[in-house]
N, C-alpha and C. Protein backbone atom coordinates (compact mmCIF):
# COMPACT_ATOMS: atom_id res chain seq x y z
N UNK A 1 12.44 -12.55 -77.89
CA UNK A 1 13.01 -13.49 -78.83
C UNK A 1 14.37 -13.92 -78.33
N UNK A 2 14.52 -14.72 -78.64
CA UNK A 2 15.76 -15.75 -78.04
C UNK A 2 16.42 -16.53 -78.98
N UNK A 3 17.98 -16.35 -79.39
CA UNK A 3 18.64 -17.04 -80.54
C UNK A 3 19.85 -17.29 -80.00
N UNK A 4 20.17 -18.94 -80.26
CA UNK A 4 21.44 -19.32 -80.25
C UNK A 4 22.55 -18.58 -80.93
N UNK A 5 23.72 -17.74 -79.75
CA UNK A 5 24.93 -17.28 -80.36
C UNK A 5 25.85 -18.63 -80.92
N UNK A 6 26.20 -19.22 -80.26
CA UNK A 6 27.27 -20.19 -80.47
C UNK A 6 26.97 -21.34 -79.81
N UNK A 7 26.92 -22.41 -80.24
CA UNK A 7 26.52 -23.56 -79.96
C UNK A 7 27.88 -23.81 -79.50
N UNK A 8 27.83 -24.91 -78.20
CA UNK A 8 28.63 -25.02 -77.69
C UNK A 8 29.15 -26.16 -78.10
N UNK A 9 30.85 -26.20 -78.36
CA UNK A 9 32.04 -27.05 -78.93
C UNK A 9 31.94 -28.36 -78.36
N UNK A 10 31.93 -28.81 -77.26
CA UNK A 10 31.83 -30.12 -76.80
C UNK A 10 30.28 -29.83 -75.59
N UNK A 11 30.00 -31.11 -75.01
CA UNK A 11 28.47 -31.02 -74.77
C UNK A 11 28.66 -30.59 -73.07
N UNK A 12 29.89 -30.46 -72.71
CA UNK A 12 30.01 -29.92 -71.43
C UNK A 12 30.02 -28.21 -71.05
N UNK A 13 30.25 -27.70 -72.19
CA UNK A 13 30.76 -26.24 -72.57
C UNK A 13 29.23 -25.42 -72.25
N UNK A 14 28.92 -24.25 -71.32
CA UNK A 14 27.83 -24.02 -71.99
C UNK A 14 27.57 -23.28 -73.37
N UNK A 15 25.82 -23.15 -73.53
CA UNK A 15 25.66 -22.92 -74.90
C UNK A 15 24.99 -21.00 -74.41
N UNK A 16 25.87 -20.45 -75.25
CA UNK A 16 25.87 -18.96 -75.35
C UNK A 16 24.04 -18.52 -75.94
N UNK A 17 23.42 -18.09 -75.30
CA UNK A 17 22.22 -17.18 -75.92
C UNK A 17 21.92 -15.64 -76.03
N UNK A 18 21.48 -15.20 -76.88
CA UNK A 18 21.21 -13.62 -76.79
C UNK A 18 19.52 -13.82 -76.63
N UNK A 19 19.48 -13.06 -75.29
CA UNK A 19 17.88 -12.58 -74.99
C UNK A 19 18.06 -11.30 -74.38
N UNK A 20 16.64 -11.42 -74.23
CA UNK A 20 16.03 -9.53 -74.38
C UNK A 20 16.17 -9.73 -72.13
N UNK A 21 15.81 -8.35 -71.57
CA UNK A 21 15.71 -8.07 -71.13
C UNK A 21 14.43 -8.82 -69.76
N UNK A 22 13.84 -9.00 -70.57
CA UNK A 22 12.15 -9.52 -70.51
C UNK A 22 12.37 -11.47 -70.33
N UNK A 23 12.85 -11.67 -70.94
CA UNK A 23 13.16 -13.21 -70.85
C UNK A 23 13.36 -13.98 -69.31
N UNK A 24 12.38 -14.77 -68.91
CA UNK A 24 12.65 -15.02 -67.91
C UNK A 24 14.37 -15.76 -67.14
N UNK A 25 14.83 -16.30 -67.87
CA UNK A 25 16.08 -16.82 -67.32
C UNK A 25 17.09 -15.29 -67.09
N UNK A 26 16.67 -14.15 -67.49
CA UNK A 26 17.69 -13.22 -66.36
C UNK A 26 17.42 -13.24 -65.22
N UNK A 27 15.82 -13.14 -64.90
CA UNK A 27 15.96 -13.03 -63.46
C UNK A 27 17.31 -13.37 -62.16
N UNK A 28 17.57 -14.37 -62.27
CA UNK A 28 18.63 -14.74 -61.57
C UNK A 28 19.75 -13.66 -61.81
N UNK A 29 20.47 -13.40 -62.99
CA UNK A 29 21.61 -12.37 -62.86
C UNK A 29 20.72 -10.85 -62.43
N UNK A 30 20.01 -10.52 -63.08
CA UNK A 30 19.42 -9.25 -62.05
C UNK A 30 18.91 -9.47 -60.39
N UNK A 31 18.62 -10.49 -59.94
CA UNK A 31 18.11 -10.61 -58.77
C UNK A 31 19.97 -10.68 -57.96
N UNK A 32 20.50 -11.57 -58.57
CA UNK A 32 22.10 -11.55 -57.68
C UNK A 32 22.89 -10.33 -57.95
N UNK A 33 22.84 -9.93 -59.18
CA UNK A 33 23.29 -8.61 -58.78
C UNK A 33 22.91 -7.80 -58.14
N UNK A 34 21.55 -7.20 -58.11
CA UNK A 34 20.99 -6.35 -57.10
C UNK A 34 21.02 -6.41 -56.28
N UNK A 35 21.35 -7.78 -55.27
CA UNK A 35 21.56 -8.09 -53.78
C UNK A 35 23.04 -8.34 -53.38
N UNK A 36 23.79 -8.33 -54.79
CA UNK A 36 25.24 -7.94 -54.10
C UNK A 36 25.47 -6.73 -54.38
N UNK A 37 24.98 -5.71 -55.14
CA UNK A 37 25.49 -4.58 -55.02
C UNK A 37 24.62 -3.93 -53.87
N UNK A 38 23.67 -4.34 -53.51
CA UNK A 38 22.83 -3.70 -52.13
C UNK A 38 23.72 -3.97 -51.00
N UNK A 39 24.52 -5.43 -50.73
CA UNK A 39 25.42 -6.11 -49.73
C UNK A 39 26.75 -5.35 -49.59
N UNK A 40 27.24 -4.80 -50.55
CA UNK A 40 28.93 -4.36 -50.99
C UNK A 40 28.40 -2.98 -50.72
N UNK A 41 27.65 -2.35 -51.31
CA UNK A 41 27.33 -0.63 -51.09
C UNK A 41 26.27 -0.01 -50.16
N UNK A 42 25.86 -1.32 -49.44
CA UNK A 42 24.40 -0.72 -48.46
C UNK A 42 23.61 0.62 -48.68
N UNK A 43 23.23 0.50 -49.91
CA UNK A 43 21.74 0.55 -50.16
C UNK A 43 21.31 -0.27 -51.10
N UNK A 44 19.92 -0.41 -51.72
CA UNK A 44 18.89 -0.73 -52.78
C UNK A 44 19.61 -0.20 -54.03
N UNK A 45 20.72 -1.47 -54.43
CA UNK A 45 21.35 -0.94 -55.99
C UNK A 45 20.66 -1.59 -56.77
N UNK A 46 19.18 -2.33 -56.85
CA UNK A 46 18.64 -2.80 -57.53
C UNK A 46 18.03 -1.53 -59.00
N UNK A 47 18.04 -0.13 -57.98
CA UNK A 47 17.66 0.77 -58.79
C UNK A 47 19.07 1.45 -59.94
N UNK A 48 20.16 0.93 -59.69
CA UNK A 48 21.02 0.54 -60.63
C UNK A 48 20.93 -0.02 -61.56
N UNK A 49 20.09 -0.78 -61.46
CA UNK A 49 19.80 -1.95 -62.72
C UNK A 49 18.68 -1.80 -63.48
N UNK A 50 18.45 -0.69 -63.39
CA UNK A 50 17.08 0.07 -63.95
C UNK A 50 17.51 1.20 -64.40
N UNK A 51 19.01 1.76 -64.42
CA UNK A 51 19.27 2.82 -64.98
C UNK A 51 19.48 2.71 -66.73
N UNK A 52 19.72 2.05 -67.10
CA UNK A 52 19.79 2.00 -67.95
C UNK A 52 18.08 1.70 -69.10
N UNK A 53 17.07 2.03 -69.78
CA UNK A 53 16.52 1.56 -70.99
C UNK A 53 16.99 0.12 -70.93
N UNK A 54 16.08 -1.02 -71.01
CA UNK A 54 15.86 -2.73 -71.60
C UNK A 54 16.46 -2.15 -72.56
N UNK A 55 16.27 -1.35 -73.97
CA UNK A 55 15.64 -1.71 -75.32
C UNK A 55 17.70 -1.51 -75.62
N UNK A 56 18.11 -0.53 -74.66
CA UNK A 56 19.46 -0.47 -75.03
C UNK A 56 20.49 -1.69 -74.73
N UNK A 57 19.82 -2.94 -74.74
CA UNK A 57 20.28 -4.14 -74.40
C UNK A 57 19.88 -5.02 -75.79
N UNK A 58 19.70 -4.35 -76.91
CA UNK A 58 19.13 -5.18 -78.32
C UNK A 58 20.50 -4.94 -79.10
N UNK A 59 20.00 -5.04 -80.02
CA UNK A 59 20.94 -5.26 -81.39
C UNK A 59 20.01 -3.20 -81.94
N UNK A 60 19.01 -3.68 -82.10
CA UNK A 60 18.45 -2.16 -82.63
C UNK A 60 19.41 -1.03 -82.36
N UNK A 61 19.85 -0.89 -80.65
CA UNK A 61 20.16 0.05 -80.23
C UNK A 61 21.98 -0.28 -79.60
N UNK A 62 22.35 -1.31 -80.76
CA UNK A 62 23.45 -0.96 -80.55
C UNK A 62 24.10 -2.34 -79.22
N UNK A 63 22.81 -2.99 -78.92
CA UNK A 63 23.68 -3.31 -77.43
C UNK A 63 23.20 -5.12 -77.84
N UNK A 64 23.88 -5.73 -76.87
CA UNK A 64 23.10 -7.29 -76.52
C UNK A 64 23.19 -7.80 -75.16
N UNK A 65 22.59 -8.70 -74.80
CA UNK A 65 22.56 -9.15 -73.44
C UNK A 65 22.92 -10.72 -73.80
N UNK A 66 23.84 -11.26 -73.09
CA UNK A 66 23.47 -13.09 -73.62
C UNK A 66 23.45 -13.50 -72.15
N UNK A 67 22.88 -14.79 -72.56
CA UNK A 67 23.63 -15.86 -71.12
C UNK A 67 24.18 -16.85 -71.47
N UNK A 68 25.15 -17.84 -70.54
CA UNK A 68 25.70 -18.88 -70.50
C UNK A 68 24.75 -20.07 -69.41
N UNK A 69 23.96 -21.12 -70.58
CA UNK A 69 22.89 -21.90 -70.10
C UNK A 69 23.83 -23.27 -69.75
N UNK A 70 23.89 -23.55 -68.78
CA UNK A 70 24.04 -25.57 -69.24
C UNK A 70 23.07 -26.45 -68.40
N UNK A 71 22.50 -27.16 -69.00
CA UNK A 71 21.00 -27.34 -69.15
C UNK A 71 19.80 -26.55 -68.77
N UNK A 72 19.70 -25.93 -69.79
CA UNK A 72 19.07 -24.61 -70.26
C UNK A 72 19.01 -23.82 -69.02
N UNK A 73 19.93 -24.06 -67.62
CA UNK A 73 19.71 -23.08 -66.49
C UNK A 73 20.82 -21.91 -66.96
N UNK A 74 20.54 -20.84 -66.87
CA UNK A 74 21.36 -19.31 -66.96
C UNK A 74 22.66 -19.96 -65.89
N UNK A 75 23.76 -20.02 -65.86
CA UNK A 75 25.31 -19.65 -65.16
C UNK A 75 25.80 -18.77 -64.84
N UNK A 76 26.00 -18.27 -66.34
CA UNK A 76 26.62 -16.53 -66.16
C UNK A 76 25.92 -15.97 -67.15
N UNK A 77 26.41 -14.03 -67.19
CA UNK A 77 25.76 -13.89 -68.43
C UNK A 77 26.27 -12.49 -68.17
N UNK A 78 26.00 -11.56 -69.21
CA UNK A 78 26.44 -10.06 -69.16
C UNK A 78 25.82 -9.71 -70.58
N UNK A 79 26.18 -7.63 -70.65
CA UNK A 79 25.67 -7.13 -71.62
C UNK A 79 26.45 -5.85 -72.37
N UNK A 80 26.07 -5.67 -73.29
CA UNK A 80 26.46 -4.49 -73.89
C UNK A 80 25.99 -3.13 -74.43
N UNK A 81 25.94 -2.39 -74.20
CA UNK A 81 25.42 -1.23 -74.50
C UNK A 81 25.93 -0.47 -75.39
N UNK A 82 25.99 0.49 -76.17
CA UNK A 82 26.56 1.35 -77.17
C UNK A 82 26.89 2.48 -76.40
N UNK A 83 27.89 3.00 -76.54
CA UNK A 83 29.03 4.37 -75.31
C UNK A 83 28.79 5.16 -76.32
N UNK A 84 29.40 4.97 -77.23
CA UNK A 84 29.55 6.38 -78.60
C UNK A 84 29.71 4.70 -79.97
N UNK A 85 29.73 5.81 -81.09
CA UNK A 85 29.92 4.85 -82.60
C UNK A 85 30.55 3.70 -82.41
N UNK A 86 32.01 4.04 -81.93
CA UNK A 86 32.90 3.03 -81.92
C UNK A 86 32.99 2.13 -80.65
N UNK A 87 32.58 2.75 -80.04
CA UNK A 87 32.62 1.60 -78.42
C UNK A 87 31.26 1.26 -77.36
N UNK A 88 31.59 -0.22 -77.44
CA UNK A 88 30.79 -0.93 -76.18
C UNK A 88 31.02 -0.36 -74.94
N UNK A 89 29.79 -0.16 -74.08
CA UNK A 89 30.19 -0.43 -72.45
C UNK A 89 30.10 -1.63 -71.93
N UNK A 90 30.43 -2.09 -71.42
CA UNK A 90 29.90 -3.63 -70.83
C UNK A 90 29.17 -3.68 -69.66
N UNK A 91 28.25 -3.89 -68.96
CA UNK A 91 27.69 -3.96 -68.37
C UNK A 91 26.70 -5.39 -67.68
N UNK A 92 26.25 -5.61 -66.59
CA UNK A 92 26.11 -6.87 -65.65
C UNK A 92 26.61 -7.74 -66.00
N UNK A 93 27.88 -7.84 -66.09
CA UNK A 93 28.78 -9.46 -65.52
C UNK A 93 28.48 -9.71 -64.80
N UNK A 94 27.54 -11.02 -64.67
CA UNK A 94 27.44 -12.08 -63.41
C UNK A 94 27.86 -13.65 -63.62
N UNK A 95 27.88 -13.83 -62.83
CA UNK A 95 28.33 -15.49 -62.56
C UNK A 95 27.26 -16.23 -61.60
N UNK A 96 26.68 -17.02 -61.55
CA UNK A 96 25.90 -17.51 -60.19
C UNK A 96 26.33 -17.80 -59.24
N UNK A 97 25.89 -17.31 -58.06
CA UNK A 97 26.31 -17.45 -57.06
C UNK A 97 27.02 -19.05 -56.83
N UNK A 98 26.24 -19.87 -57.21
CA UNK A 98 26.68 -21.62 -57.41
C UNK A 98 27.61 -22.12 -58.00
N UNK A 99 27.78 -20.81 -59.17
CA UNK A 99 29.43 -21.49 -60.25
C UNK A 99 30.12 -20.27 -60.48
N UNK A 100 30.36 -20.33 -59.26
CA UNK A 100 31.90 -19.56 -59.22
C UNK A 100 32.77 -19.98 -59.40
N UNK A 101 34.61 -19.80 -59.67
CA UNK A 101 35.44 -20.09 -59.52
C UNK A 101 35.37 -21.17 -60.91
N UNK A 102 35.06 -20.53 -61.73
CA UNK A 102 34.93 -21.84 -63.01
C UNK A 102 35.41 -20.94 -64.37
N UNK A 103 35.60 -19.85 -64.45
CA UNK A 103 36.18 -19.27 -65.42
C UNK A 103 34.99 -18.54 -66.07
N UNK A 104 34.11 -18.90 -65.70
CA UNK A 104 32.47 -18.54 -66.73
C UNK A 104 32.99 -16.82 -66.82
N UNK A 105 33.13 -15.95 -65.95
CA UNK A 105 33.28 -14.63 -66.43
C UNK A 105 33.85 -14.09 -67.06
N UNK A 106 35.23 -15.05 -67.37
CA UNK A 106 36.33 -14.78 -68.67
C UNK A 106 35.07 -15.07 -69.75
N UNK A 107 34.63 -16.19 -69.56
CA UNK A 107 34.08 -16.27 -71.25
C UNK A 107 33.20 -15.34 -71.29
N UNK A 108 32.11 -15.22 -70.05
CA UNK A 108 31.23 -14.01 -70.61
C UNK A 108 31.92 -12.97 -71.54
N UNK A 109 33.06 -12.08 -70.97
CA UNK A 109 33.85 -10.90 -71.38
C UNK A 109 34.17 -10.99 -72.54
N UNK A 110 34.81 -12.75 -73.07
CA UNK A 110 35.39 -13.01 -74.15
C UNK A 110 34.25 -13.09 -75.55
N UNK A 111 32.79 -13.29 -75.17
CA UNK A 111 31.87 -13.59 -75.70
C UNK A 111 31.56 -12.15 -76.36
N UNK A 112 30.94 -11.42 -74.79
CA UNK A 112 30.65 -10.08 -74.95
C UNK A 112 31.84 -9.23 -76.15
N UNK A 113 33.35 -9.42 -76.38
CA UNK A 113 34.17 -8.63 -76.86
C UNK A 113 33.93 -8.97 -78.20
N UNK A 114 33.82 -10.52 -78.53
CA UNK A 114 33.96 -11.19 -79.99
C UNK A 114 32.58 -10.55 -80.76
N UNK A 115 31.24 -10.22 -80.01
CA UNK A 115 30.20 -9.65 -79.79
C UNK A 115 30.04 -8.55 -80.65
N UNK A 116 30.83 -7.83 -80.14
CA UNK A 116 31.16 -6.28 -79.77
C UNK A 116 31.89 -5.86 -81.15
N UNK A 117 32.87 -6.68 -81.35
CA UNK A 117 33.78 -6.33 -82.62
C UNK A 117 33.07 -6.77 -83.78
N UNK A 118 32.60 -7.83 -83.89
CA UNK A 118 31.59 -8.09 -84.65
C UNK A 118 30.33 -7.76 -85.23
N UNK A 119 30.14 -6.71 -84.35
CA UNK A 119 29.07 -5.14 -84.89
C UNK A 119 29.88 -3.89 -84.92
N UNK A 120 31.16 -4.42 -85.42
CA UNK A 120 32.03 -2.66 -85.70
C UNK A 120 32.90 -2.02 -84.72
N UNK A 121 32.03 -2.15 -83.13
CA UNK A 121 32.70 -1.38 -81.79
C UNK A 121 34.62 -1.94 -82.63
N UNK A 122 35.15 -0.73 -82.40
CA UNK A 122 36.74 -1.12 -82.21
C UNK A 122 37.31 -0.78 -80.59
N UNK A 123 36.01 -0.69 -79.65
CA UNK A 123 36.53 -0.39 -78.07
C UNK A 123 35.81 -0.76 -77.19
N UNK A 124 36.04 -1.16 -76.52
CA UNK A 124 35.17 -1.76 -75.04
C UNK A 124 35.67 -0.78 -73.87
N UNK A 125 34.36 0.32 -73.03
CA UNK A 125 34.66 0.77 -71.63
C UNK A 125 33.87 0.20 -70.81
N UNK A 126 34.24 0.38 -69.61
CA UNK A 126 33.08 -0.47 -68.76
C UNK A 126 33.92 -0.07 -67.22
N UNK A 127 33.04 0.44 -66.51
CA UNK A 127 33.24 1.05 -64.99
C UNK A 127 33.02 -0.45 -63.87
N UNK A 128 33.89 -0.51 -63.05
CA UNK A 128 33.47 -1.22 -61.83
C UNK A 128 33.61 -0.38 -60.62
N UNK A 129 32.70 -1.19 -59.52
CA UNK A 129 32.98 -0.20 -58.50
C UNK A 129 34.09 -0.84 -57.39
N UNK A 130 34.40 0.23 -56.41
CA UNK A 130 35.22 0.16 -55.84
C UNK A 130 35.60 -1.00 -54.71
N UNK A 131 34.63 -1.61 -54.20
CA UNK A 131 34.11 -2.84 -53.53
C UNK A 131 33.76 -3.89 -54.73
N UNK A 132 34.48 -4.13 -55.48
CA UNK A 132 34.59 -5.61 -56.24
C UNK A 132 35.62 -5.54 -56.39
N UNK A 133 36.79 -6.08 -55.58
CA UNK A 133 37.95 -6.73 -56.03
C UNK A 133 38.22 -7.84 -57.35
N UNK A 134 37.10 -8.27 -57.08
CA UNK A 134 37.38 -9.40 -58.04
C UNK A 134 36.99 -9.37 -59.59
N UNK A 135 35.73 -8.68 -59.86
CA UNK A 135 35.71 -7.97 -60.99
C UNK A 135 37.07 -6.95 -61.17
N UNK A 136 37.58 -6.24 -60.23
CA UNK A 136 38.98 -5.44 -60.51
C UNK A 136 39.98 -6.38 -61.46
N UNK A 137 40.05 -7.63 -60.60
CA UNK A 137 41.21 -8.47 -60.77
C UNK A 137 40.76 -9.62 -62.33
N UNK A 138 39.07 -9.56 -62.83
CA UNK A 138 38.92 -10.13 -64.33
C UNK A 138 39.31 -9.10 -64.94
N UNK A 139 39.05 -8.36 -65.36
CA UNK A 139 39.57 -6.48 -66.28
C UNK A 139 40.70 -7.51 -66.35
N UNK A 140 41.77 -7.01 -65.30
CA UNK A 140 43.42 -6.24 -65.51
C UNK A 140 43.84 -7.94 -66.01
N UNK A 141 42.60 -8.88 -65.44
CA UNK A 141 43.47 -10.51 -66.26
C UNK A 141 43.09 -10.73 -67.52
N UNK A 142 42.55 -9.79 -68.10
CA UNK A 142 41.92 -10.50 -69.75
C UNK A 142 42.12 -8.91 -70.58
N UNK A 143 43.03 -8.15 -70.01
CA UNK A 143 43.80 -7.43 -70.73
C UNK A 143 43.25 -6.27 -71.01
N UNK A 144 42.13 -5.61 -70.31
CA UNK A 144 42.03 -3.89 -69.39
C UNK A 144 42.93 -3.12 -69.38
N UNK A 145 42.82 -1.59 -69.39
CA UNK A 145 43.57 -0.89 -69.21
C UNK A 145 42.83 -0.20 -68.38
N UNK A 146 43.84 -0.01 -67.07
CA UNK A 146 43.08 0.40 -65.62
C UNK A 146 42.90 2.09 -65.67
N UNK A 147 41.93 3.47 -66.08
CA UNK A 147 42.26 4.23 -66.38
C UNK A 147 41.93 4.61 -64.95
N UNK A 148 42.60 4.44 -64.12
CA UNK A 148 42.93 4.84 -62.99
C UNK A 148 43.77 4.64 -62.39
N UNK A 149 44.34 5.24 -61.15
CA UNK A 149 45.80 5.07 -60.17
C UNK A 149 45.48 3.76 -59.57
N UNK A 150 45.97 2.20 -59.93
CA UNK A 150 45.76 0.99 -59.16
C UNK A 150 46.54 1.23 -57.89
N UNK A 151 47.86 2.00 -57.38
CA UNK A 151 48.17 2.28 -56.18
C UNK A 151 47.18 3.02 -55.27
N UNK A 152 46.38 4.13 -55.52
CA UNK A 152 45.43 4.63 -54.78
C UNK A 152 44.47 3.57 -54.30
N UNK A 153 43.75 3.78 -52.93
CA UNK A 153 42.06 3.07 -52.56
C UNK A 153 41.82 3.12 -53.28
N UNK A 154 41.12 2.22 -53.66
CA UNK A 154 40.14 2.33 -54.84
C UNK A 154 38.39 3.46 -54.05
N UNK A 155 38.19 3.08 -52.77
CA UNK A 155 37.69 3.88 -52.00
C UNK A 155 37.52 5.61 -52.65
N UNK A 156 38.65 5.57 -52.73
CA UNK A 156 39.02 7.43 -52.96
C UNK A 156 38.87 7.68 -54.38
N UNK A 157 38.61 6.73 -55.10
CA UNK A 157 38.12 6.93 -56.60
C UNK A 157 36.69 7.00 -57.18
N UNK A 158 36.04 5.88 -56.38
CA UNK A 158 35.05 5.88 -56.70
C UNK A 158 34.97 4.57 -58.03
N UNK A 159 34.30 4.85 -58.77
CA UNK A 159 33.78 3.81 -60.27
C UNK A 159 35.54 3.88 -60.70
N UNK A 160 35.43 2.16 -60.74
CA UNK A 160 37.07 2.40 -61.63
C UNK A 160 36.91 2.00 -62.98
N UNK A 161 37.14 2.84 -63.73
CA UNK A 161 37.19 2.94 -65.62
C UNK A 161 38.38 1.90 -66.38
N UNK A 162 37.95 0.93 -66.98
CA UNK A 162 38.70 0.55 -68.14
C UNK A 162 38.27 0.98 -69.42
N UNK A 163 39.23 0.49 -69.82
CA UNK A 163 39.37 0.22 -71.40
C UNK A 163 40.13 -0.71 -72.40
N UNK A 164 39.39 -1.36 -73.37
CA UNK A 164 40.40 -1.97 -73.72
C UNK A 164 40.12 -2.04 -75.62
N UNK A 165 41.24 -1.95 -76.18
CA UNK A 165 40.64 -2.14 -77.98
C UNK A 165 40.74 -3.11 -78.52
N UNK A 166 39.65 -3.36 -79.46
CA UNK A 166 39.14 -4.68 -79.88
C UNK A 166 40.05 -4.90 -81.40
N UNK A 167 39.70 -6.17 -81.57
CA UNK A 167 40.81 -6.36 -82.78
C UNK A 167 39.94 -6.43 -83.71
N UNK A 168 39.94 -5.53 -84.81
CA UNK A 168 38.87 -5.88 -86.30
C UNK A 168 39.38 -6.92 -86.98
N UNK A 169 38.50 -7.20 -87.85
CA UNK A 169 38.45 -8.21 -88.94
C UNK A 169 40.42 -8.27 -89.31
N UNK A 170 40.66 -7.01 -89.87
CA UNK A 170 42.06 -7.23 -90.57
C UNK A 170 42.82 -7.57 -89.48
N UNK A 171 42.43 -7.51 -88.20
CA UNK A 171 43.96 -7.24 -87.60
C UNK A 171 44.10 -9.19 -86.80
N UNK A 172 43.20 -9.66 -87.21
CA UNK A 172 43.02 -11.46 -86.55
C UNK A 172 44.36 -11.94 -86.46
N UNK A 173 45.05 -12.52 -85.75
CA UNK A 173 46.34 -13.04 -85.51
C UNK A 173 46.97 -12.37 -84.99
N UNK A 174 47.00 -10.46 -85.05
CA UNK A 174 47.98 -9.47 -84.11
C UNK A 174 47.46 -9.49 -82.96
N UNK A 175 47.94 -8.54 -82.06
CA UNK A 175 48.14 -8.25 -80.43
C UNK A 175 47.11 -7.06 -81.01
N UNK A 176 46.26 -7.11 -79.79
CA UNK A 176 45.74 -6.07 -80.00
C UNK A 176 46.27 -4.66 -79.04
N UNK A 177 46.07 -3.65 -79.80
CA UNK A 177 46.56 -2.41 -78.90
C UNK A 177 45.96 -2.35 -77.86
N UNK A 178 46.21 -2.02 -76.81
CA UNK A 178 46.07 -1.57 -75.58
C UNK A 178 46.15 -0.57 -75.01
């Protein structure tokens, strides 16, 4: 099943969807992720993307998956999973290989968070690995807290951990803690 999150504000914007797992327009973000994390970590991280349960990508279990369509082709898209009561993990941020450099992964994040708070989570964690600079550098720009030494390799760490807290209903107009 497939339902419009947010219809998009002007007709250039894309239009946000929540689908399942199963829906053919992921293919593309599971097929590009699996072949860049196979490219960046040399091996088959496609079996990464199988660690997780589909079903923990619903609303049932706590989680959602959307994409960002413009004309009905997938762009970007990412997901959420349930960590504990109060907090999201976030999980496959992608962008297409074709529209990069367009901001699409801020909104995924921004989508995924508004998402997230909006079923209760008051926290978002979510691991990247050590060979994505650039996922490093969306986190710490849309207001992450790096729970790791950013002076160390990232090499010598391994999965780097954020966190960041979401703003509830009462708190709309404040800063959120960090």
């Amino acid at each position: 099943m497939t339902s419009v999150a947010r219809p998009p504000s002007f007709t250039n914007e894309p239009t946000v969807v929540h689908v399942t797992v199963s829906d053919p327009r992921v293919g593309p973000l599971l097929r590009e992720l699996g072949d860049e994390y196979s490219t960046r970590y040399g091996k088959d991280a496609h079996a990464e993307l199988a660690r997780y349960p589909d079903e923990e990508f619903t609303a049932p279990y706590g989680g959602v998956l959307l994409l960002l369509l413009e004309h009905g082709e997938p762009v970007a898209g990412g997901a959420f999973r349930r960590f504990d009561e109060t907090t999201a993990e976030l999980k496959r941020i992608w962008t297409h290989s074709a529209h990069r450099r367009r901001g699409l992964a801020r909104r995924v994040v921004a989508e995924l968070e508004r998402e997230a708070g909006a079923r209760g989570y008051r926290r978002i964690h979510l691991t990247t690995g050590p060979r994505q600079p650039e996922a490093r550098g969306l986190y710490l720009a849309t207001g992450y807290t790096p729970l790791f030494d950013t002076e160390a390799d990232p090499e010598t760490i391994g999965p780097l951990p954020f966190a960041k807290e979401l703003r509830t209903a009462g708190q709309q107009g404040q800063p959120a803690d960090v």
